[in-house]
Protein backbone atom coordinates (compact mmCIF):
# COMPACT_ATOMS: atom_id res chain seq x y z
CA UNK A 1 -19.44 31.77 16.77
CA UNK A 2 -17.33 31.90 13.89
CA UNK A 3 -17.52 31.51 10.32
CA UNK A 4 -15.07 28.61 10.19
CA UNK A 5 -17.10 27.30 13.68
CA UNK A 6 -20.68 27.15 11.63
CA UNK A 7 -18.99 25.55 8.82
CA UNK A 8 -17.13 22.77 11.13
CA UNK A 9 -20.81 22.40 13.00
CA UNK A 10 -22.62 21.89 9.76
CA UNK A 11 -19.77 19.21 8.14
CA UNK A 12 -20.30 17.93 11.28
CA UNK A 13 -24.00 17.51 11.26
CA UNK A 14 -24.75 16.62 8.02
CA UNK A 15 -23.20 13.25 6.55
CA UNK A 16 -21.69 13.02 3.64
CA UNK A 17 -24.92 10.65 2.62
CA UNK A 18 -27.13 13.89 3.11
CA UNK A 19 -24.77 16.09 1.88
CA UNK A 20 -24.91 14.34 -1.39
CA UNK A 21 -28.88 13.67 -1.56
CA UNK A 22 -29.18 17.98 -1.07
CA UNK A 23 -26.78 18.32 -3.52
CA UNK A 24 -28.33 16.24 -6.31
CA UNK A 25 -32.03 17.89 -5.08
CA UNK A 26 -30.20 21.61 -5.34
CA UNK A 27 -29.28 20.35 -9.29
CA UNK A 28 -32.57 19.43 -10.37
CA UNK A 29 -33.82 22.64 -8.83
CA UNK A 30 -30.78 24.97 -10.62
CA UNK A 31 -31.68 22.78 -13.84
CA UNK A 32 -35.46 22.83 -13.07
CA UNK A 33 -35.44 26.72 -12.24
CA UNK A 34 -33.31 27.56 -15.61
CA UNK A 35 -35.54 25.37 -17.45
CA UNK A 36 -38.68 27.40 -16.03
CA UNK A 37 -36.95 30.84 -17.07
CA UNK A 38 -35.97 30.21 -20.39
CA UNK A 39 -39.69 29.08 -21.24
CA UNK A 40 -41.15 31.57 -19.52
CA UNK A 41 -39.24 34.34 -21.23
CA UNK A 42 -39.87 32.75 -24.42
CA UNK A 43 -43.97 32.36 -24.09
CA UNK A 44 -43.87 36.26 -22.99
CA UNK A 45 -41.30 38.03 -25.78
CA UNK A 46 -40.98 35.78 -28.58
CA UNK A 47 -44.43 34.64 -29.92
CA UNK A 48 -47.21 37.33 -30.25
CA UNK A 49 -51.15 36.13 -29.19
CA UNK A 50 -54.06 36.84 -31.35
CA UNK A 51 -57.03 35.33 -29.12
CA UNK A 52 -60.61 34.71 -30.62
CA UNK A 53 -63.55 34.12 -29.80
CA UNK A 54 -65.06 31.86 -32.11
CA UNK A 55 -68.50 30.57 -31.51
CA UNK A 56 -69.95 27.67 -34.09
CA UNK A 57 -73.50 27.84 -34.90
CA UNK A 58 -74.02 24.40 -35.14
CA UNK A 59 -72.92 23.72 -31.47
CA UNK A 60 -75.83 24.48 -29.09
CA UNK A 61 -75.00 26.34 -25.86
CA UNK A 62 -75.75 25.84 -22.22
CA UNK A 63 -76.77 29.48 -20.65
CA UNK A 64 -75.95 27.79 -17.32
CA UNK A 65 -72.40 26.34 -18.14
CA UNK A 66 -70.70 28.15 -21.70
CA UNK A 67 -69.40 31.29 -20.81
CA UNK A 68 -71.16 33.90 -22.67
CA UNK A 69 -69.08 36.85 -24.76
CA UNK A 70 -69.31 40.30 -23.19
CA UNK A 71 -70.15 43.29 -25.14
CA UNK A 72 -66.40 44.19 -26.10
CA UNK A 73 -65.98 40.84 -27.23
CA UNK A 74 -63.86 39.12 -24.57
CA UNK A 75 -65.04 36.03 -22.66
CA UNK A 76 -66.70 35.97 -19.11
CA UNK A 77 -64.67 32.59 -17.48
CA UNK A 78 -66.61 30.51 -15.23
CA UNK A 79 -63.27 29.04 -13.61
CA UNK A 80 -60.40 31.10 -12.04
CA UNK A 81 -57.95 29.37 -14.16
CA UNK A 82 -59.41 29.55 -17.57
CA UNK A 83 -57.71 31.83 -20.19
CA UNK A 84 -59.14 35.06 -20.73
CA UNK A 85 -55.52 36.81 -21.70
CA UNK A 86 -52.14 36.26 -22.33
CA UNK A 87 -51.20 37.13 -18.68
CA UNK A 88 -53.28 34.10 -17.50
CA UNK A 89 -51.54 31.72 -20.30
CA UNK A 90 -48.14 32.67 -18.54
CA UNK A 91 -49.44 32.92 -14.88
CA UNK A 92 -50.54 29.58 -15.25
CA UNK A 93 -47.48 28.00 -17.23
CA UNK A 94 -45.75 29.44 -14.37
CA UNK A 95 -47.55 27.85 -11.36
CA UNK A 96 -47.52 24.54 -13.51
CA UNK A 97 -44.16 25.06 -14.00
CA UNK A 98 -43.24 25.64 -10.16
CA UNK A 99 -45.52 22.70 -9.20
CA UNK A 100 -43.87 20.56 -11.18
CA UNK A 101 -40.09 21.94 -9.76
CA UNK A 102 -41.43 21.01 -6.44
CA UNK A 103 -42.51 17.69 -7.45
CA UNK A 104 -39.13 17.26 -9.08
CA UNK A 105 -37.16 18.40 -5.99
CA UNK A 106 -38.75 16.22 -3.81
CA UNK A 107 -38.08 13.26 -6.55
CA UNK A 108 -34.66 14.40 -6.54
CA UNK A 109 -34.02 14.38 -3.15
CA UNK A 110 -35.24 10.70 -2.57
CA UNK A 111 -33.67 9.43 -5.52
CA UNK A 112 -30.56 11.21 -4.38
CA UNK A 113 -30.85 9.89 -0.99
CA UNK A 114 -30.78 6.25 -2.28
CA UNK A 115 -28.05 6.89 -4.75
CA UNK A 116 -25.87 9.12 -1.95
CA UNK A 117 -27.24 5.56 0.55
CA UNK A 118 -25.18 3.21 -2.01
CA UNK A 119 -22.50 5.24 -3.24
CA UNK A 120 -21.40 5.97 0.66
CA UNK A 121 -21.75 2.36 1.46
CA UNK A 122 -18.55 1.22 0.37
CA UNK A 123 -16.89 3.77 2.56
CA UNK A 124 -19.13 2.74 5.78
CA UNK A 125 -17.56 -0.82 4.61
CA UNK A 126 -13.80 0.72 4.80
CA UNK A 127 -14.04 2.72 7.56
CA UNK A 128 -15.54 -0.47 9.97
CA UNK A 129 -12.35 -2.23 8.35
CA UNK A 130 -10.17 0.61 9.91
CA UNK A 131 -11.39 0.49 13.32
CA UNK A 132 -11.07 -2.99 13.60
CA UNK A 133 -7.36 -2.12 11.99
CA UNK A 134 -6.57 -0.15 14.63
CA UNK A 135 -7.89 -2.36 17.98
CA UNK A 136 -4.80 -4.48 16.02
CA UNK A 137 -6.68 -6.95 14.28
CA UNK A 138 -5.22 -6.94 10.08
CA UNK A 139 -6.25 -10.36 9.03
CA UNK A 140 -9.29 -9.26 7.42
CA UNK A 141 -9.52 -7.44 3.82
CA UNK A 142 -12.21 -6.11 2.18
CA UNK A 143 -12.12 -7.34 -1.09
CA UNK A 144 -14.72 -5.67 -2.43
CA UNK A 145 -16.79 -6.32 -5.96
CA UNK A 146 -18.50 -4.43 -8.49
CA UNK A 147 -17.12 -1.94 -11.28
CA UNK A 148 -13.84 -0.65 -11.36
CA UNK A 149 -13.78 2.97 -9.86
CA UNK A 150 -12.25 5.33 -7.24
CA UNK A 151 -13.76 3.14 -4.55
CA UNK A 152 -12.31 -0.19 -5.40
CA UNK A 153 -9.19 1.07 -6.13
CA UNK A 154 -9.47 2.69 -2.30
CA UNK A 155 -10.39 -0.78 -0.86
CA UNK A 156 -7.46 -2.78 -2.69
CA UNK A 157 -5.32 0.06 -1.48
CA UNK A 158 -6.38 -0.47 1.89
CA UNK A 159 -6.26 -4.24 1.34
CA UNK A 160 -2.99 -3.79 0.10
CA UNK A 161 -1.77 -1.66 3.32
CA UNK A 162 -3.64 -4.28 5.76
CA UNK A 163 -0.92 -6.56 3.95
CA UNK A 164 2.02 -4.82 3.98
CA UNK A 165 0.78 -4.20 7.94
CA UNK A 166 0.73 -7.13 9.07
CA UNK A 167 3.70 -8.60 7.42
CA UNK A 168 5.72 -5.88 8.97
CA UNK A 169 3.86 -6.66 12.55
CA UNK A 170 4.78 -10.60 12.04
CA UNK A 171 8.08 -9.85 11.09
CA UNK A 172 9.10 -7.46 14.18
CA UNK A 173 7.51 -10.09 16.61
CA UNK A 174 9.69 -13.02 14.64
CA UNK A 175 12.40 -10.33 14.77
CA UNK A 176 11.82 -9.86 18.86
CA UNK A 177 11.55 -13.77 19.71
CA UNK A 178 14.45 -14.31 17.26
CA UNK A 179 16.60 -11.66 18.86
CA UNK A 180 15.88 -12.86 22.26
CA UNK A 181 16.62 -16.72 21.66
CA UNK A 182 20.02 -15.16 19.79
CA UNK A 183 21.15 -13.01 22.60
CA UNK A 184 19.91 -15.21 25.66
CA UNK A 185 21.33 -18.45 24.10
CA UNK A 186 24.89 -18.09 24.66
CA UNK A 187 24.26 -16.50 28.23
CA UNK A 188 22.41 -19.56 28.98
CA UNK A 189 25.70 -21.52 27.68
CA UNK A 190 27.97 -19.84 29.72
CA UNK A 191 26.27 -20.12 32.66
CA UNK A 192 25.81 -24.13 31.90
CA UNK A 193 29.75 -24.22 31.29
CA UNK A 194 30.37 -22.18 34.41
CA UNK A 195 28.33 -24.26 36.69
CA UNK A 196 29.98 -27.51 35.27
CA UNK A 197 33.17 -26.08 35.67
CA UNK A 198 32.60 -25.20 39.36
CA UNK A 199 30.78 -28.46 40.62
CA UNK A 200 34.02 -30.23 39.86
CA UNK A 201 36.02 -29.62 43.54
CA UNK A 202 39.30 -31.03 41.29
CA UNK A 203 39.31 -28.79 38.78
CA UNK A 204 42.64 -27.46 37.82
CA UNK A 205 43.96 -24.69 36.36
CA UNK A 206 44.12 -25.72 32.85
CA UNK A 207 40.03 -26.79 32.97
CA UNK A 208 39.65 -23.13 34.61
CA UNK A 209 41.60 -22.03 31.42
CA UNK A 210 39.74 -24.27 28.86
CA UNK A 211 36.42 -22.32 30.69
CA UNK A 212 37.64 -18.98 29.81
CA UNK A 213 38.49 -19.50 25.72
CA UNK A 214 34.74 -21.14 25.01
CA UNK A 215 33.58 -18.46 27.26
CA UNK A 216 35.46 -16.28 25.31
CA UNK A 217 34.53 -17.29 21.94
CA UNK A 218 30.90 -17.39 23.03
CA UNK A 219 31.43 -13.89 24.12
CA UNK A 220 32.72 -13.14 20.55
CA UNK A 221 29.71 -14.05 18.69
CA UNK A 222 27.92 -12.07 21.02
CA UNK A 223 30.20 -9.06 19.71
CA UNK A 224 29.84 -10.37 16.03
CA UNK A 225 25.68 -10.49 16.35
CA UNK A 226 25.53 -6.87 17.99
CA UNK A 227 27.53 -5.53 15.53
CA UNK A 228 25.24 -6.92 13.20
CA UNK A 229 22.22 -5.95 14.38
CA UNK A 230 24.10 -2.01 14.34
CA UNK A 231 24.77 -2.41 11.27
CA UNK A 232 21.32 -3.27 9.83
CA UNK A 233 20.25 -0.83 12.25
CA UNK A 234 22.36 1.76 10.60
CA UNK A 235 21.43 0.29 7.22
CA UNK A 236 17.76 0.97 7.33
CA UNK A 237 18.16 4.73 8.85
CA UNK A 238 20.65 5.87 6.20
CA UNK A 239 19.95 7.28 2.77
CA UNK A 240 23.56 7.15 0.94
CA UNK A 241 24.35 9.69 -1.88
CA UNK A 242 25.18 7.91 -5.31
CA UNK A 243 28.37 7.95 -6.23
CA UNK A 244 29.70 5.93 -9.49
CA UNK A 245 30.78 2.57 -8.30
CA UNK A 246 32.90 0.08 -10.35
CA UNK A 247 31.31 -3.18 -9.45
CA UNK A 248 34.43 -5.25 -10.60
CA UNK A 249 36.66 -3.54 -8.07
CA UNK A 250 34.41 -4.09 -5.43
CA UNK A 251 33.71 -7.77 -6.20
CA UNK A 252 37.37 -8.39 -6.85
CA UNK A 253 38.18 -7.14 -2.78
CA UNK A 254 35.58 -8.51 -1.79
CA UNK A 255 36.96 -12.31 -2.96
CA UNK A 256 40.38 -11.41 -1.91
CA UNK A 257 39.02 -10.70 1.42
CA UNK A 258 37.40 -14.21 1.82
CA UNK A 259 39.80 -16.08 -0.24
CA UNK A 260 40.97 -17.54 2.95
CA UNK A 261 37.41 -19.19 4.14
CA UNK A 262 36.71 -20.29 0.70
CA UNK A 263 39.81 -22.09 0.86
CA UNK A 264 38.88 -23.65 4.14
CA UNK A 265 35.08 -24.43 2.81
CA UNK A 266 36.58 -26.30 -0.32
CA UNK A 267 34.63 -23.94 -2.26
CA UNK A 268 35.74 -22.42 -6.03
CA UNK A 269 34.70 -19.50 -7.19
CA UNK A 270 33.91 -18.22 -10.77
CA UNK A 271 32.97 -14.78 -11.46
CA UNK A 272 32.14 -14.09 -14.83
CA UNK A 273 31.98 -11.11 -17.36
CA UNK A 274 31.52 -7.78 -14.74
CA UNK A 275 32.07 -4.85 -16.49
CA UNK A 276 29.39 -1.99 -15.38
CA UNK A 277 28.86 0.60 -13.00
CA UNK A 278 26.31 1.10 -10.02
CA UNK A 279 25.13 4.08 -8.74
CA UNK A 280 24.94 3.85 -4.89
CA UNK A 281 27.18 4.09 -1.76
CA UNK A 282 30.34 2.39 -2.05
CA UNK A 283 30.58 0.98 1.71
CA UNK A 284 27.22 -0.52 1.47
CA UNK A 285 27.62 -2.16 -1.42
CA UNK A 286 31.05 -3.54 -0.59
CA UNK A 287 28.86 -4.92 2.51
CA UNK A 288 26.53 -6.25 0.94
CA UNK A 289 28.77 -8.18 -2.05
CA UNK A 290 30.62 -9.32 1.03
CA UNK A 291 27.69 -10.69 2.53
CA UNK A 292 25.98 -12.57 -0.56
CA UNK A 293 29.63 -14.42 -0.96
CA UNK A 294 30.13 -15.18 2.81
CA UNK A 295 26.67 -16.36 2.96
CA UNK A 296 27.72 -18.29 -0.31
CA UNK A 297 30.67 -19.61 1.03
CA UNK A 298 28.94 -20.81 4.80
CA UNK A 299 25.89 -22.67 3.55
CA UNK A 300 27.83 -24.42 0.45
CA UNK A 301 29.18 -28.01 0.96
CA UNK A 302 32.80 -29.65 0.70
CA UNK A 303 33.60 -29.23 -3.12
CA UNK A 304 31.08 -26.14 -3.73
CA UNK A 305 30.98 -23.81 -6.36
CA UNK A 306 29.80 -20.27 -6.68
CA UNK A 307 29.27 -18.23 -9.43
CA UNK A 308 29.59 -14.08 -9.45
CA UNK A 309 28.11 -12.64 -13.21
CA UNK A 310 26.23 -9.49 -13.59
CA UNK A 311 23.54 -8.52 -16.52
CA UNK A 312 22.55 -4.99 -17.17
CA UNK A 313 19.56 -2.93 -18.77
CA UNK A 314 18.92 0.56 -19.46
CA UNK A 315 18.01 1.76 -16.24
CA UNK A 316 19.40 -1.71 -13.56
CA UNK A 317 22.36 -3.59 -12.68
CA UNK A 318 21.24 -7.13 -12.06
CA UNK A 319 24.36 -8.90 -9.82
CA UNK A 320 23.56 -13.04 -9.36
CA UNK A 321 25.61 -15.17 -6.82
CA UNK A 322 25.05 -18.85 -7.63
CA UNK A 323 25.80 -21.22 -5.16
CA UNK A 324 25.75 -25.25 -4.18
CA UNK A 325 24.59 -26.49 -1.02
CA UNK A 326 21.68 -28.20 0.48
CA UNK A 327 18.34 -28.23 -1.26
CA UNK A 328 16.03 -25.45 0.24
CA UNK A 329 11.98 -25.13 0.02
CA UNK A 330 9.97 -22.26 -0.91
CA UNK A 331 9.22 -21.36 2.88
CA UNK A 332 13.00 -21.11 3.64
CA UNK A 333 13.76 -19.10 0.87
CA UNK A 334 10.48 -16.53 1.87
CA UNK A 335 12.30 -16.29 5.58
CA UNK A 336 16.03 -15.89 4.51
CA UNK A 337 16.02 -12.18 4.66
CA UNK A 338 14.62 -11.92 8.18
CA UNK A 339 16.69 -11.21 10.93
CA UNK A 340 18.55 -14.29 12.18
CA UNK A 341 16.70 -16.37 9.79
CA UNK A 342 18.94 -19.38 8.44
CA UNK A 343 18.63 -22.19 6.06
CA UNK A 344 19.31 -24.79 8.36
CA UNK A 345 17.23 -23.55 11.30
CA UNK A 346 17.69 -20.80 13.61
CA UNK A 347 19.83 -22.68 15.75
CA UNK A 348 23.09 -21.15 16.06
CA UNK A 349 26.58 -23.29 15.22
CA UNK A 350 29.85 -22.32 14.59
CA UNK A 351 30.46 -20.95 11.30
CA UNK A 352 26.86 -20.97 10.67
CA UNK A 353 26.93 -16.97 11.17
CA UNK A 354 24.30 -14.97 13.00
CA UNK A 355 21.17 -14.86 10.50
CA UNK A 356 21.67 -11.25 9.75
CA UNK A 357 23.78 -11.24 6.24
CA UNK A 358 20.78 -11.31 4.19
CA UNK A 359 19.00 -8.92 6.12
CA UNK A 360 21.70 -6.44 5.86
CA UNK A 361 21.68 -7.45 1.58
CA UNK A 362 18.00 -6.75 1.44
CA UNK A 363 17.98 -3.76 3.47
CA UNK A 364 21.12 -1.89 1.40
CA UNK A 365 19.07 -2.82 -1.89
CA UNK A 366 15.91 -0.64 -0.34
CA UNK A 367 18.30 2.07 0.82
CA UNK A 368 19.49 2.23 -3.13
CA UNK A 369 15.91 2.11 -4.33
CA UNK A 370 16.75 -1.54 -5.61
CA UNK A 371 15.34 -5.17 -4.66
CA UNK A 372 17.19 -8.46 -3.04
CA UNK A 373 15.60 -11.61 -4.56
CA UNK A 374 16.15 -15.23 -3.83
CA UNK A 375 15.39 -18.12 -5.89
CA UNK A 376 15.64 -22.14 -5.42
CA UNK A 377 18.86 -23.69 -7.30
CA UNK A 378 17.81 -27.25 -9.54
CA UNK A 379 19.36 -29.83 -7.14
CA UNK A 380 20.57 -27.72 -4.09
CA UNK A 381 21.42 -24.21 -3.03
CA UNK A 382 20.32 -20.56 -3.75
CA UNK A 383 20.73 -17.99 -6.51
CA UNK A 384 20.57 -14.24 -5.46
CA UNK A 385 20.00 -11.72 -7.40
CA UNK A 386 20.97 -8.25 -5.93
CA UNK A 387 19.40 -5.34 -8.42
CA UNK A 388 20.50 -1.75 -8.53
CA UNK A 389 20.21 1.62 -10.40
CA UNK A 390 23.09 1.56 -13.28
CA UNK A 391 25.33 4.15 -13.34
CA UNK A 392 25.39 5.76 -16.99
């Protein structure tokens, strides 16, 4: 057996509990044994001994008990441990002194066994927590009491993980039932249309025609939601080098762009002041201003408004899209940047778009180490604020 095999067995078979109890008995003997040397040196070389026998007259003497003095002077002990020289003053500091050590040890290693029992406790607390974590089960937290110290921060850590766990877990099954209901939808529709089609012996040509546009368009937004879905895909894999990007420019194509479906919508536009730089990918963000103003434009109402302004710090670009529409709650806005998530419900109309826009804003912001978020607008609609690192 190896070194490094005897090492593994004996992390192995000592806990860190008992681990901790011999350590704290191993101090109090280092401390105990240096202790014990330094007086012991210091009763042998540094005081000198000048011992007497001094016997008082007045005192009366039992033959049968008092030690008697010998003819040289020097006392006849009746008891091995009584002092005749120095040698027995430091043989018997020294067995005093390594009775008490023992003692002291043994003191040390209960004490440290009870200290080691609730220090490790904690950790017997987070690692049951884990296990259950990984059967699946991230609805519970530890939220644990008590000073703060290396092991509460550890357990609001792991709190704090079982969170962001099971967030992500809800979101990727709303993602998967979401996705299905988005893709199986319009199969289901033209299947309906098909079948009403053919159980009508007289239909014609132009009905067979009529079948083949909706199926068609149906088809489209199929396209449109796949290319979506790529595109977040692609979105949340990439990490873009910063370039210098003028915001204005991009803004400015973007409304140009959608001019024509803002025109349609009955919806004016004001941008404000923009005058700053980002620092970020160009295509992405061009995607994802042209998503916060489609979006803007879609879920806005007959006589809308939206309204493009930027603010800037030292170190952020701050871009806000204002815009009317229908008042929202708290729970909507929470849900808006999930996949195929919509204001109005996940059912899918036309012109509606295919509850991915915001996604795709959200994830671009993470890709540029910057943050997507939404807030209710006084009397109807959303405000979104898209923030990103400023280009000096």
């Amino acid at each position: 057996m190896t070194t490094a095999d005897r090492t593994g067995l004996r992390r192995r078979v000592l806990t860190i509990r008992a681990r901790l109890s011999l350590s704290y008995a191993a101090l109090v003997a280092a401390c105990g044994a240096v202790l014990i040397t330094l007086v012991y040196l210091y009763m042998r070389y540094v005081p000198t001994y000048d011992l007497q026998v001094r016997i008082d007259p007045a005192v009366e003497l039992d033959p049968d008990t008092t030690p008697l003095p010998t003819g040289d002077g020097d006392i006849q002990p009746a008891h091995p441990l009584e002092i005749r020289s120095v040698d027995d003053v430091l043989d018997n500091l020294l067995i005093a002194s390594l009775a008490a050590l023992g003692v002291l040890i043994i003191l040390g290693g209960i004490l440290g066994w009870i200290m080691a029992g609730r220090i490790v406790k904690p950790l017997a607390a987070i690692n049951t927590a884990a296990n259950r974590a990984a059967t699946g089960e991230l609805d519970h937290r530890l939220t644990m009491d008590g000073p703060r110290d290396e092991i509460r921060d550890l357990s609001e850590t792991f709190d704090r993980m079982l969170a962001s766990l099971q967030h992500s877990f809800d979101a990727q099954q709303r993602f998967a039932a979401n996705a299905s209901h988005e893709l199986r939808s319009p199969l289901t529709t033209i299947k309906t249309m098909i079948d009403v089609t053919f159980a009508d012996p007289d239909a014609d040509a132009s009905e067979l025609r009529a079948l083949t546009e909706r199926i068609r368009d149906v088809n489209q937004n199929n396209i449109d939601t796949v290319d979506a879905l790529l595109d977040l895909a692609h979105v949340t894999s990439v990490h873009p080098a910063p370039e210098r990007v003028d915001v204005a420019t991009l803004i400015n194509e973007t409304t140009a762009e959608l001019a024509a479906e803002m025109t349609a919508n009955q919806v004016t536009l004001e941008i404000g002041s923009i005058d700053a730089w980002a620092l970020g990918n160009p295509t992405l963000l061009r995607q994802a201003f042209s998503n916060l103003l489609r979006n803007a434009t879609r879920h806005n109402h007959p006589g809308g408004r939206i309204t493009v302004h930027t603010a800037s710090t030292a170190q952020t670009l701050r871009l806000t899209v204002v815009n009317t529409g229908p008042v929202l709650t708290e729970e909507a806005i929470d849900q808006l940047t999930e996949p195929f998530a919509r204001a109005n419900g996940r059912a899918l109309t036309r012109g509606a778009g295919h509850g991915l826009g915001l996604a795709i804003v959200a994830a671009i912001a993470t890709a540029h180490d910057g943050r997507l978020t939404l807030e209710l607008k006084p009397g109807g609609g959303l405000v979104a604020h898209l923030n990103l690192p400023i280009s000096p």
